[in-house]
C-alpha atoms as a PDB file:
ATOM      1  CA  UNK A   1      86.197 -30.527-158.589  1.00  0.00           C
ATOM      2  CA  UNK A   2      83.136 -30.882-156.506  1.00  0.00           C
ATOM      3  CA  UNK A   3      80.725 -30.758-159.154  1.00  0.00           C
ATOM      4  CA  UNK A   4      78.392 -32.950-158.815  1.00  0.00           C
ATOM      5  CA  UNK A   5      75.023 -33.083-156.548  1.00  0.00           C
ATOM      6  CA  UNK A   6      72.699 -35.880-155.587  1.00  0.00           C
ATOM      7  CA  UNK A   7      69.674 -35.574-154.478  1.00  0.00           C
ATOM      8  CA  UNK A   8      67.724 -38.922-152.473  1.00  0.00           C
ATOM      9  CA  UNK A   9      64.180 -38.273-152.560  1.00  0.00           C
ATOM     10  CA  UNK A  10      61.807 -40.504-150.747  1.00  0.00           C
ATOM     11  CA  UNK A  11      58.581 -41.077-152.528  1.00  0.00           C
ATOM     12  CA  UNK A  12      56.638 -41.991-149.887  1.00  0.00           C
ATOM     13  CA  UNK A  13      57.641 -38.663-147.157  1.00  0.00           C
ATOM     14  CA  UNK A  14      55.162 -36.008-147.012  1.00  0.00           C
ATOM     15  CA  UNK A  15      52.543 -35.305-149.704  1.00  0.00           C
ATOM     16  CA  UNK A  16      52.848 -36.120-153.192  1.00  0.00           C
ATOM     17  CA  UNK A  17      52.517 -32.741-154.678  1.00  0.00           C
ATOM     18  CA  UNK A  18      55.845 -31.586-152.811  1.00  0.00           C
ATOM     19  CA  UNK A  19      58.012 -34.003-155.466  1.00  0.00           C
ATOM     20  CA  UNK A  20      57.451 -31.150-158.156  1.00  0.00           C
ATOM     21  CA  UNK A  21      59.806 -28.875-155.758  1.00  0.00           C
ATOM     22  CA  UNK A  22      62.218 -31.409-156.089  1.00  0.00           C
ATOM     23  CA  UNK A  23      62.123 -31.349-159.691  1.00  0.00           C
ATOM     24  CA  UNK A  24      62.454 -27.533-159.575  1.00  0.00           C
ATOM     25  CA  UNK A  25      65.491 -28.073-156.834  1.00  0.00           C
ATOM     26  CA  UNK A  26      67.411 -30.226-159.397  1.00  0.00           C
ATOM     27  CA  UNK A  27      66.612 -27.686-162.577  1.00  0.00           C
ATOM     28  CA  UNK A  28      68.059 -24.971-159.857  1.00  0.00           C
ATOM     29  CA  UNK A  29      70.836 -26.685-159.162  1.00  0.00           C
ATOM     30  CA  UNK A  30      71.876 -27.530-162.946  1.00  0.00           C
ATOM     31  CA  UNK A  31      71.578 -23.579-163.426  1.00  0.00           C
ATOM     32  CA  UNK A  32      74.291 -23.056-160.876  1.00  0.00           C
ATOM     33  CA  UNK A  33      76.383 -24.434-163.324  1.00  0.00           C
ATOM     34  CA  UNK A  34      76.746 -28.345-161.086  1.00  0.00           C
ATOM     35  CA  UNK A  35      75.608 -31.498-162.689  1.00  0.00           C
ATOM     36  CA  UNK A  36      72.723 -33.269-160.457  1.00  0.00           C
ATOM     37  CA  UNK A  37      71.776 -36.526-160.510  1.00  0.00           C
ATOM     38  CA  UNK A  38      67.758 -37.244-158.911  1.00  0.00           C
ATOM     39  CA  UNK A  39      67.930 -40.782-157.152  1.00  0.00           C
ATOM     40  CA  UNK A  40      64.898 -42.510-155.419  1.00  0.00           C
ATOM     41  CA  UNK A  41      66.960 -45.983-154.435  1.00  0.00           C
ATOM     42  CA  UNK A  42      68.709 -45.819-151.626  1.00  0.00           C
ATOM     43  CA  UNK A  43      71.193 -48.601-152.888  1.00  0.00           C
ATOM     44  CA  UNK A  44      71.866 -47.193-156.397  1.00  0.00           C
ATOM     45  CA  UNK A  45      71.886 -43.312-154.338  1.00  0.00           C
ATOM     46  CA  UNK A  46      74.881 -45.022-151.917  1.00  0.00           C
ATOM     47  CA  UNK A  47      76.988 -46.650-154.544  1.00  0.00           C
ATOM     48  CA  UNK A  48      76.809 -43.396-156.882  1.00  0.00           C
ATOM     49  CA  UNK A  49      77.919 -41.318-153.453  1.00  0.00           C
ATOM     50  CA  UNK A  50      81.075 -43.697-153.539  1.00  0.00           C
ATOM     51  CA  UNK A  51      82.136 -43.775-157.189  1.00  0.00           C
ATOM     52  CA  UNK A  52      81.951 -40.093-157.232  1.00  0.00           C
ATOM     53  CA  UNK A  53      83.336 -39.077-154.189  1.00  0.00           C
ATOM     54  CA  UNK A  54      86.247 -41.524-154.920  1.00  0.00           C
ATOM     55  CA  UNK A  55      87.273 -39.256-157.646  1.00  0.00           C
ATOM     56  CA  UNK A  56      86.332 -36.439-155.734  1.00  0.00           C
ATOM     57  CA  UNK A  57      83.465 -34.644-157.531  1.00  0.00           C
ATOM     58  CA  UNK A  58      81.009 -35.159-155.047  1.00  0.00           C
ATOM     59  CA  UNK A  59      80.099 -31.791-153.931  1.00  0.00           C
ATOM     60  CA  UNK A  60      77.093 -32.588-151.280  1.00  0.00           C
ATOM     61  CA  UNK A  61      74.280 -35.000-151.303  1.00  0.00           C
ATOM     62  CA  UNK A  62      70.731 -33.820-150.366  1.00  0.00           C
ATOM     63  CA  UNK A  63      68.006 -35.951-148.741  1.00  0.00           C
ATOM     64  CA  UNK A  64      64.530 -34.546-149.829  1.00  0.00           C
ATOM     65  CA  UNK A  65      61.679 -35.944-147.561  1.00  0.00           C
ATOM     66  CA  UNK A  66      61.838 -36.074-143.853  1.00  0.00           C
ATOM     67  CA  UNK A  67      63.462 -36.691-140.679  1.00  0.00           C
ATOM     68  CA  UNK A  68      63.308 -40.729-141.096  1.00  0.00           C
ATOM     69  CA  UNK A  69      64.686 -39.821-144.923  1.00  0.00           C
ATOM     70  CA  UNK A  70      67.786 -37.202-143.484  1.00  0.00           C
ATOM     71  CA  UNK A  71      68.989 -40.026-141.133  1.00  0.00           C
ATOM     72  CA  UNK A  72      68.938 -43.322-143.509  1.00  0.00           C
ATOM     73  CA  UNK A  73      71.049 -40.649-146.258  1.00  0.00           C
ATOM     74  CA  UNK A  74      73.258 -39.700-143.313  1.00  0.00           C
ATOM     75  CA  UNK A  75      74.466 -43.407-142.956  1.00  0.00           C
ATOM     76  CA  UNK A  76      75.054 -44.006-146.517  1.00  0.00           C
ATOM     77  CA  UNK A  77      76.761 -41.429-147.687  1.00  0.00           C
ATOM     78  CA  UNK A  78      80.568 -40.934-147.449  1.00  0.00           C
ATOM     79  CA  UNK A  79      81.844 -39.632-144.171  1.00  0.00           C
ATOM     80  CA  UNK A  80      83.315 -36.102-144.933  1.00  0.00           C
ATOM     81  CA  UNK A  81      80.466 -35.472-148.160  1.00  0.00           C
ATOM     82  CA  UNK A  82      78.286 -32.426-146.018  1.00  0.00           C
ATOM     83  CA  UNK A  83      74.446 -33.609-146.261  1.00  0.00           C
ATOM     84  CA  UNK A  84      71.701 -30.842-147.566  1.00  0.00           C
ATOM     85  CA  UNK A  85      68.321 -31.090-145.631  1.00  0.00           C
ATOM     86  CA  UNK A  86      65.264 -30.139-148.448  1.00  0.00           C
ATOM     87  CA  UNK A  87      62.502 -30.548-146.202  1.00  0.00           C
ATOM     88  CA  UNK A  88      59.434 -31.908-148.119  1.00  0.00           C
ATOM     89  CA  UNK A  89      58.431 -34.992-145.257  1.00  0.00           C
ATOM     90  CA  UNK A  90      55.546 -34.215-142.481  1.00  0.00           C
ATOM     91  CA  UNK A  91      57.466 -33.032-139.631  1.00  0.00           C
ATOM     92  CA  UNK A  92      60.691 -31.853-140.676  1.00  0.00           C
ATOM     93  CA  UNK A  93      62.146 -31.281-137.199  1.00  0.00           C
ATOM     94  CA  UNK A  94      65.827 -31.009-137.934  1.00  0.00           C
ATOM     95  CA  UNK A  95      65.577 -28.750-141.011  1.00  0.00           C
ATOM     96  CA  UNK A  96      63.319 -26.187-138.474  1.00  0.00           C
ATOM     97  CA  UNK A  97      66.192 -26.192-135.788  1.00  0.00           C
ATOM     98  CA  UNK A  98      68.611 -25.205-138.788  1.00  0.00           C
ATOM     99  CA  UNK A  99      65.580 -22.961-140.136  1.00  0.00           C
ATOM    100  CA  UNK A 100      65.947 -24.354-143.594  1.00  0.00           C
ATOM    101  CA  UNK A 101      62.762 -24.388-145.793  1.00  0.00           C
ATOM    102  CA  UNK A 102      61.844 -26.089-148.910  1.00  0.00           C
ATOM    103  CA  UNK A 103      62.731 -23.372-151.091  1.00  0.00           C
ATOM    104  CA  UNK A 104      64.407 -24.501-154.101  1.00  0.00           C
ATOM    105  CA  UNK A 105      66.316 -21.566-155.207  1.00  0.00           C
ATOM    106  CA  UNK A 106      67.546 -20.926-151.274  1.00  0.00           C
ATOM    107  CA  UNK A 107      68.709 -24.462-150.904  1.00  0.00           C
ATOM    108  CA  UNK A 108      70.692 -24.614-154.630  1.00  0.00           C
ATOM    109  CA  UNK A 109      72.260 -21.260-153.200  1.00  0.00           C
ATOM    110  CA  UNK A 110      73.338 -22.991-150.017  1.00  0.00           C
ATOM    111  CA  UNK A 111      74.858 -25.654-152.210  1.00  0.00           C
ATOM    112  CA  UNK A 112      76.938 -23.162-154.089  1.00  0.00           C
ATOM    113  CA  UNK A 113      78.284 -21.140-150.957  1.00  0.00           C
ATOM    114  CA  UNK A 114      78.503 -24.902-148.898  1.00  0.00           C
ATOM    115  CA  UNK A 115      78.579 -23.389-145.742  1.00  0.00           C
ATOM    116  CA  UNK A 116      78.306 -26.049-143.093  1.00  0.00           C
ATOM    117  CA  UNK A 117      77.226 -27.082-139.563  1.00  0.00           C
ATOM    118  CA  UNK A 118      78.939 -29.583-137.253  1.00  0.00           C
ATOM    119  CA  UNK A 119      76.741 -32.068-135.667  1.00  0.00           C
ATOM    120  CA  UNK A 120      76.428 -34.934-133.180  1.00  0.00           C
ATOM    121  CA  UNK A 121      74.479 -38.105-134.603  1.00  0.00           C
ATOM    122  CA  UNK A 122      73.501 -40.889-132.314  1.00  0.00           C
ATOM    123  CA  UNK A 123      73.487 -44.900-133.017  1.00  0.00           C
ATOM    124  CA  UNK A 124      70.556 -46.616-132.443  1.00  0.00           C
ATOM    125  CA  UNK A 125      71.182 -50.144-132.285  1.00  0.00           C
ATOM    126  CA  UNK A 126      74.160 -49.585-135.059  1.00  0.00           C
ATOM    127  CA  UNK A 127      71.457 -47.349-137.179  1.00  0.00           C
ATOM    128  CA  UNK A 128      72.033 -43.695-137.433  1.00  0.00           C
ATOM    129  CA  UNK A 129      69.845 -41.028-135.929  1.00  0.00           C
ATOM    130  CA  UNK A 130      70.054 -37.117-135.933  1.00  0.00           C
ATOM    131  CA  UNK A 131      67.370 -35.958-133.862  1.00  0.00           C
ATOM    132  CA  UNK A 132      65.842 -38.500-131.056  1.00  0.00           C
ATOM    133  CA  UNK A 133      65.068 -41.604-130.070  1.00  0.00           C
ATOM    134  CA  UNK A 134      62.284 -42.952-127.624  1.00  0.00           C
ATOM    135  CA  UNK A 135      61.098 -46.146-126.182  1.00  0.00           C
ATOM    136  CA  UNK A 136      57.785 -46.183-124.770  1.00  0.00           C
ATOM    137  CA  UNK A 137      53.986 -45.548-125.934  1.00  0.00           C
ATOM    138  CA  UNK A 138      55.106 -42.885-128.445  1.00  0.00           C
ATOM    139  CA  UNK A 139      57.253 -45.257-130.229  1.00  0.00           C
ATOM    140  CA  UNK A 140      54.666 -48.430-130.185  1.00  0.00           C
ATOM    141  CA  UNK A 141      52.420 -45.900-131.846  1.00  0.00           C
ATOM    142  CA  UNK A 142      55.312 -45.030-134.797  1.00  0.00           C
ATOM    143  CA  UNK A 143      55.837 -48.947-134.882  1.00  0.00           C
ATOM    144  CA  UNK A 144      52.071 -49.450-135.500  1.00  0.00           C
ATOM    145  CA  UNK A 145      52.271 -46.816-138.143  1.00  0.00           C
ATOM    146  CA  UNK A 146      55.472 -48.013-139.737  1.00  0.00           C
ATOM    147  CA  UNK A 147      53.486 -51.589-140.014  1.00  0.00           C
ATOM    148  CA  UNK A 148      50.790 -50.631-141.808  1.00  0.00           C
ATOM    149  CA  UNK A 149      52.420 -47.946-143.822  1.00  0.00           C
ATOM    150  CA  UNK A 150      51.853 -48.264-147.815  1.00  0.00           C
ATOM    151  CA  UNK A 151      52.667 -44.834-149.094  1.00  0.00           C
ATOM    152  CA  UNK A 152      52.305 -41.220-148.009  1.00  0.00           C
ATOM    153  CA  UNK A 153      51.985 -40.692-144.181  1.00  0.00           C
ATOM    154  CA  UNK A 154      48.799 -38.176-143.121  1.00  0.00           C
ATOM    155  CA  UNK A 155      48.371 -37.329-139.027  1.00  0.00           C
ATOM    156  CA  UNK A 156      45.180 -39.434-139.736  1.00  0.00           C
ATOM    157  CA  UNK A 157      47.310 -42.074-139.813  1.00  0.00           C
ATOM    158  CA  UNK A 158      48.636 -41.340-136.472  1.00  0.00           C
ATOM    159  CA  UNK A 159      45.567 -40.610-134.578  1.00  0.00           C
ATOM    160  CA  UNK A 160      44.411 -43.968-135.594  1.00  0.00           C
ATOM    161  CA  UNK A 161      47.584 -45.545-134.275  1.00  0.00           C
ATOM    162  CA  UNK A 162      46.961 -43.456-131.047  1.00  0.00           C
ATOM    163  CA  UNK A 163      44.105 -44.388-130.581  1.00  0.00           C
ATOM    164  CA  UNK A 164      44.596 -48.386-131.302  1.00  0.00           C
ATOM    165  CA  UNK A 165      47.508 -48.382-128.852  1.00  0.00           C
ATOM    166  CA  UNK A 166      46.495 -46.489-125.819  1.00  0.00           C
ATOM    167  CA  UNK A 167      44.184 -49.044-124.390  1.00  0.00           C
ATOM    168  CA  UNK A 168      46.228 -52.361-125.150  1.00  0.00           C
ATOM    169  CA  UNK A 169      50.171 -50.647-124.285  1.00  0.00           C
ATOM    170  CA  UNK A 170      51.370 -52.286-121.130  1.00  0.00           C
ATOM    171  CA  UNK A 171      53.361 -49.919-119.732  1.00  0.00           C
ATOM    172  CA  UNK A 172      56.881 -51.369-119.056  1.00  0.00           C
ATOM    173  CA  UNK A 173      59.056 -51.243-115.717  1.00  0.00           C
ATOM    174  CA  UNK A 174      62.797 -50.765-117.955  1.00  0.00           C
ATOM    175  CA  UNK A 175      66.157 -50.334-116.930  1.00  0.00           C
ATOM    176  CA  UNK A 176      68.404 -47.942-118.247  1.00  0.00           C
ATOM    177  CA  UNK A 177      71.961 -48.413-117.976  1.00  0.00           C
ATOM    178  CA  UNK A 178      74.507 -45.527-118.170  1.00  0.00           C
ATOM    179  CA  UNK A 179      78.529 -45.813-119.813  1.00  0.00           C
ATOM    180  CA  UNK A 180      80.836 -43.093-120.167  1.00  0.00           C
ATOM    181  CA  UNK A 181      82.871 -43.049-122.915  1.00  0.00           C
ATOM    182  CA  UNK A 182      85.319 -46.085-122.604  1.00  0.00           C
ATOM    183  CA  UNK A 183      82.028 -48.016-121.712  1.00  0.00           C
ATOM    184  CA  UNK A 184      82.879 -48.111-118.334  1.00  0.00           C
ATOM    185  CA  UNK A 185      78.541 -48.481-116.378  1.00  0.00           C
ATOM    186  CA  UNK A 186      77.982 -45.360-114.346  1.00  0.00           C
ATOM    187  CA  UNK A 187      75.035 -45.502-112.874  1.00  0.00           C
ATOM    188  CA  UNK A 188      71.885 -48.110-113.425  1.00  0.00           C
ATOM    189  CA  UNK A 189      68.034 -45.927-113.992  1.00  0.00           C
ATOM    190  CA  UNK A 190      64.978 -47.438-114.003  1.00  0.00           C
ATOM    191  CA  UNK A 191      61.597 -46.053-115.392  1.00  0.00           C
ATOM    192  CA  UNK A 192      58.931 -46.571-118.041  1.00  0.00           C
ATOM    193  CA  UNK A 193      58.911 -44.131-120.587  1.00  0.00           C
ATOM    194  CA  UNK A 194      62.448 -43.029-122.073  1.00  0.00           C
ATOM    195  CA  UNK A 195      63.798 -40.138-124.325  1.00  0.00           C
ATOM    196  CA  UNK A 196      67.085 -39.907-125.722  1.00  0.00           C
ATOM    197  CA  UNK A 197      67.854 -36.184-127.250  1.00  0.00           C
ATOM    198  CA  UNK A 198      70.641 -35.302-129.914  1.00  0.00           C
ATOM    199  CA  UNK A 199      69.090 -32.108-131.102  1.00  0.00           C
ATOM    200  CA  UNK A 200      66.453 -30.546-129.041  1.00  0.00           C
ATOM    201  CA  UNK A 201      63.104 -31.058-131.002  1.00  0.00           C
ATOM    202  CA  UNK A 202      60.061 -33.548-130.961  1.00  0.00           C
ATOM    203  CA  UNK A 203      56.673 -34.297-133.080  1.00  0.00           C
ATOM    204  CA  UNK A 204      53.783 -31.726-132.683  1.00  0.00           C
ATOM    205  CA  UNK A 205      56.147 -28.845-131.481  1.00  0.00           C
ATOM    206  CA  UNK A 206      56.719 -30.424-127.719  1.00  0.00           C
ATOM    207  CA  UNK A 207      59.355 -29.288-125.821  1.00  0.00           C
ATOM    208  CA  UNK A 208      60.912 -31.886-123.920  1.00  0.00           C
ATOM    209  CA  UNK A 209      64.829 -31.206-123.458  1.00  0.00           C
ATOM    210  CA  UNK A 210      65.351 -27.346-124.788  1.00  0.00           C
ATOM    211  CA  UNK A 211      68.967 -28.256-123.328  1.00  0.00           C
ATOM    212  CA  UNK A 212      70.115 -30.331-125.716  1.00  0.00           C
ATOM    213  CA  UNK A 213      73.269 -29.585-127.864  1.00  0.00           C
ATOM    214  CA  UNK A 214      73.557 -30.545-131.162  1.00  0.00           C
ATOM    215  CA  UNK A 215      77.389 -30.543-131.046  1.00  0.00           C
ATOM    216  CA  UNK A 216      78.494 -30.970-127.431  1.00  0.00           C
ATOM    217  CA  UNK A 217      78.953 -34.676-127.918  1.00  0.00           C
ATOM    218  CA  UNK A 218      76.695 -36.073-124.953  1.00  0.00           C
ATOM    219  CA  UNK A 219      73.193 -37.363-125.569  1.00  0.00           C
ATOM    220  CA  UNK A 220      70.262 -35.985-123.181  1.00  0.00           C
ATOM    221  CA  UNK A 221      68.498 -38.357-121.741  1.00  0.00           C
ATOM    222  CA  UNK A 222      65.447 -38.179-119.840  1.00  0.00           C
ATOM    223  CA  UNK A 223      62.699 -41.088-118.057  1.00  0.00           C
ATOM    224  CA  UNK A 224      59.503 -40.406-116.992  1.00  0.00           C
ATOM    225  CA  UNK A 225      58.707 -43.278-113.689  1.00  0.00           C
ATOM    226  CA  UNK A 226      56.677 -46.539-114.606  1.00  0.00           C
ATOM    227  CA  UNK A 227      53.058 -46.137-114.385  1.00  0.00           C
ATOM    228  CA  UNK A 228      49.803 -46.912-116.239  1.00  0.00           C
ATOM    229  CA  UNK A 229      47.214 -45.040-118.653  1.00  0.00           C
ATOM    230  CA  UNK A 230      46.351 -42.211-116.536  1.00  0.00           C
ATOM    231  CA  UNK A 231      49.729 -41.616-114.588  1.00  0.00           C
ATOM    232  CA  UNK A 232      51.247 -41.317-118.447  1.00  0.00           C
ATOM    233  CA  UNK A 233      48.570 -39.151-119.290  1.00  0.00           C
ATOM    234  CA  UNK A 234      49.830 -36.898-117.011  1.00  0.00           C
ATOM    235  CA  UNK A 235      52.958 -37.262-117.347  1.00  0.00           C
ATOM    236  CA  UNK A 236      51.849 -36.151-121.038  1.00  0.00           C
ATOM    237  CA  UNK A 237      49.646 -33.126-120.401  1.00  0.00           C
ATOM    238  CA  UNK A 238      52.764 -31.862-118.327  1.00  0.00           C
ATOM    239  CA  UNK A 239      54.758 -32.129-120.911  1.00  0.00           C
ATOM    240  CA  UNK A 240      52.472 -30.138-123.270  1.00  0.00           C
ATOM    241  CA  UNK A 241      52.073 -27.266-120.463  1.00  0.00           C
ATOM    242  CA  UNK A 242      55.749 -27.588-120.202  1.00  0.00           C
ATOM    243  CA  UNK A 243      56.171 -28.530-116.692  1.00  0.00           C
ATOM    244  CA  UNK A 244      57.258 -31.971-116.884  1.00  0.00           C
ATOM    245  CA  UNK A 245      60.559 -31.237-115.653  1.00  0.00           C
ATOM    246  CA  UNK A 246      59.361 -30.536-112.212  1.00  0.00           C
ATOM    247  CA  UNK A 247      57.871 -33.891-111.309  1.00  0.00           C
ATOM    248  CA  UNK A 248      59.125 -35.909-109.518  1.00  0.00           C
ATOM    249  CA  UNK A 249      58.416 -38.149-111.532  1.00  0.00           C
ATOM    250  CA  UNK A 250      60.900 -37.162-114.361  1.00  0.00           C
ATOM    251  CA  UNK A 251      64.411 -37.414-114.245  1.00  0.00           C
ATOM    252  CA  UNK A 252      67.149 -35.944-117.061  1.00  0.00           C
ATOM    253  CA  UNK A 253      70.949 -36.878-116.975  1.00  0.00           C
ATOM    254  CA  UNK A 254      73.668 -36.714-120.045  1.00  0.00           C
ATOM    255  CA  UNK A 255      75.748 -39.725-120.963  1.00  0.00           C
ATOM    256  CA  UNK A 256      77.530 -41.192-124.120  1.00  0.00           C
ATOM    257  CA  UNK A 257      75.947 -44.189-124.209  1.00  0.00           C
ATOM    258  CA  UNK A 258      73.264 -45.937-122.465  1.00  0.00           C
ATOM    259  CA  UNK A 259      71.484 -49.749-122.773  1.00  0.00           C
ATOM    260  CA  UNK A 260      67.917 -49.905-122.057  1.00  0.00           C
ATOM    261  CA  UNK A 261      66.011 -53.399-121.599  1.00  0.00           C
ATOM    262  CA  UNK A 262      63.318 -54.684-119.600  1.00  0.00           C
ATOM    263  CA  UNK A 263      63.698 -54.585-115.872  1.00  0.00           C
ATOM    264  CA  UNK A 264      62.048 -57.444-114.958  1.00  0.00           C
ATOM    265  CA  UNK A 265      59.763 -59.894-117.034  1.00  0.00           C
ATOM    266  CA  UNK A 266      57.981 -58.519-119.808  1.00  0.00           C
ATOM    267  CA  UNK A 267      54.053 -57.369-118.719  1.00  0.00           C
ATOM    268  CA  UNK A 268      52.484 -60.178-120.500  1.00  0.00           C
ATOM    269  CA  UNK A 269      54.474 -63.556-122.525  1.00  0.00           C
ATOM    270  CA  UNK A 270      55.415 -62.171-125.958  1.00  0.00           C
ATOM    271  CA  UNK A 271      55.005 -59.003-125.375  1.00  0.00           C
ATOM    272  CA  UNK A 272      57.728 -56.404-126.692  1.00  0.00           C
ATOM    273  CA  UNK A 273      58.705 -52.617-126.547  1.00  0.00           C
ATOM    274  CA  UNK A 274      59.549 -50.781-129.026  1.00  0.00           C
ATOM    275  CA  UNK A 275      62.047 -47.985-130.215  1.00  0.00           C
ATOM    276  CA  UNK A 276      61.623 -45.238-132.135  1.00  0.00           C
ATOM    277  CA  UNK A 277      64.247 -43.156-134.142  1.00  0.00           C
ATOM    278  CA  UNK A 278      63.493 -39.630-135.599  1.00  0.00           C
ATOM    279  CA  UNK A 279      60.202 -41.081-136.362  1.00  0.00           C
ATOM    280  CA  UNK A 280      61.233 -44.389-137.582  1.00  0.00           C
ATOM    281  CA  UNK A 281      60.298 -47.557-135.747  1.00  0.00           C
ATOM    282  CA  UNK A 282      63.868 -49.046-135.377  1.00  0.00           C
ATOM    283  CA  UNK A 283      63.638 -52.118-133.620  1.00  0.00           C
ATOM    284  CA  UNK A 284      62.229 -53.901-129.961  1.00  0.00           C
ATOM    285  CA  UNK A 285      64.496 -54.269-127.012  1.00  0.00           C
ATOM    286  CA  UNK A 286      67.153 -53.983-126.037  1.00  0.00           C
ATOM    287  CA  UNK A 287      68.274 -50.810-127.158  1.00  0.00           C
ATOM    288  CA  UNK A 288      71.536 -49.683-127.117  1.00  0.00           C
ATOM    289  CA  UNK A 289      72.314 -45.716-127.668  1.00  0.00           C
ATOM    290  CA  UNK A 290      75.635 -44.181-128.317  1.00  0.00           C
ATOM    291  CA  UNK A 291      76.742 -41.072-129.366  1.00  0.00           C
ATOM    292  CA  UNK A 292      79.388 -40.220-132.357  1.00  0.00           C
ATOM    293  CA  UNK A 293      80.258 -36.490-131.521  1.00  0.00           C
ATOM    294  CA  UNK A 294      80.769 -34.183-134.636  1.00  0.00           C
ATOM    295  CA  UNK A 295      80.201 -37.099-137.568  1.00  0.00           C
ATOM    296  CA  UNK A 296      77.989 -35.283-140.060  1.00  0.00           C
ATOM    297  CA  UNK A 297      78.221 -31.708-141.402  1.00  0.00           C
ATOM    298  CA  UNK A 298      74.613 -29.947-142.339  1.00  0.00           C
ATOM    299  CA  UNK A 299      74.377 -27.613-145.417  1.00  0.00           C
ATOM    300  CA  UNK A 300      73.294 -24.251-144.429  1.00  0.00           C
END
């Protein structure tokens, strides 16, 4: 029983030439002596998860691509079926803090032994996300990119959406509201630049909230103060040295669930704020973050 792998490869994560891995991952695999089926739809991928794992002979399904690729597999796939992270996207956060590579014969090996991880995901706004979410300048720039995106995504890509955002972003005043687990409010924060934490990574090797369990069942939050360009800029070089945690400025509390929205009218009529979810732009406020402790497993 348990013979049977599929792999969901997104065609448009990381650079092209990385799909011939895949293609060697999948002739690994079959050597192992599993059959493997190579899916690029995510609806045909879901609905062969659920005929197979009805008749249990789905052994594990493996998202090849990136963070934004791990996640959307995550909430497709059939709640006790472990996922397999093949790394082959641009940033490949969660697959570092597991220190898997994209090796195909290491990951077919994994798949044989199945050893797992438990972990943590968090909903944003009902959508699944492993790592983080943010709402704030970082995440207008992922919406800008997610906008124009046709195919594979290059940092040139996200310099230019730097760069076209941090003049026009109209830095928010937001409120953040904060539930404990029978959804009962705590506690009411307000700020302008917000970061929710599952597993303790972020873009470009920052180190924002090293505390963060993957596993303890309690997202880390943290919100940087309202301000403008150069107050965030500071707030950002901080970060980068590593001392944002001292500022006053910054403050860092765990919760299950929190609600963010606008404090007060938005800076300008029609104007939004976005979210951002492992490096997918999920949606404009309000944002609503939860945390399901100990949902997924992780090959490896």
């Amino acid at each position: 029983m348990n013979q049977t792998v599929i792999i969901s490869a997104n065609p448009k994560s990381g650079s092209f030439s990385r799909h011939g891995l895949i293609v060697e991952l999948k002739t690994q695999i079959e050597g192992l002596g599993f059959q493997c089926e190579l899916h690029t739809n995510l609806d045909e991928m879901a609905n062969r998860c659920q005929e197979l794992a009805q008749v249990g002979e789905l052994r594990t399904v493996v998202a090849a691509g990136g963070d934004g690729t791990a996640s959307k597999v995550a909430s497709l796939i059939p709640h006790d079926v472990p996922l397999t992270l093949f790394p082959t996207g641009s940033e490949n956060l969660l697959a570092r803090y597991f220190a898997i590579s994209a090796e195909p014969v290491a990951c077919a090996r994994s798949i044989q032994k199945l050893r797992t991880n438990p972990i943590d995901v968090m909903t944003v706004n009902g959508q699944i996300s492993l790592l983080m979410a943010s709402i704030g300048f970082d995440a207008e720039v992922v919406r800008r990119v997610h906008q124009t995106r046709r195919s594979h995504v290059t940092k040139l890509n996200y310099w230019s959406a730097i760069l076209g955002t941090l003049f026009r972003y109209r830095w928010p005043s937001l409120k953040i509201s904060i539930y404990d687990e029978n959804g009962k409010l705590l506690d009411e924060v307000r700020g302008g630049w917000v970061f929710v934490f599952n597993v303790p990574r972020y873009a470009a090797g920052l180190e924002i909230m090293n505390g963060a369990v993957e596993h303890d069942g309690l997202l880390d939050v943290g919100v940087f103060e309202s301000g403008g360009l150069i107050r965030n800029m500071w707030y950002y070089w901080n970060v980068i040295r590593g001392n944002h945690h001292r500022l006053k400025q910054w403050r860092h509390f765990r919760s299950n669930s929190i609600k963010v929205e606008f404090d007060s009218q938005p800076p300008r009529a029609g104007w939004v704020a976005s979210c951002q979810a492992d490096g997918d732009w999920v949606s404009d406020l309000p944002v609503e973050v939860q945390i399901v402790p100990r949902k997924l497993r992780i090959v490896g």
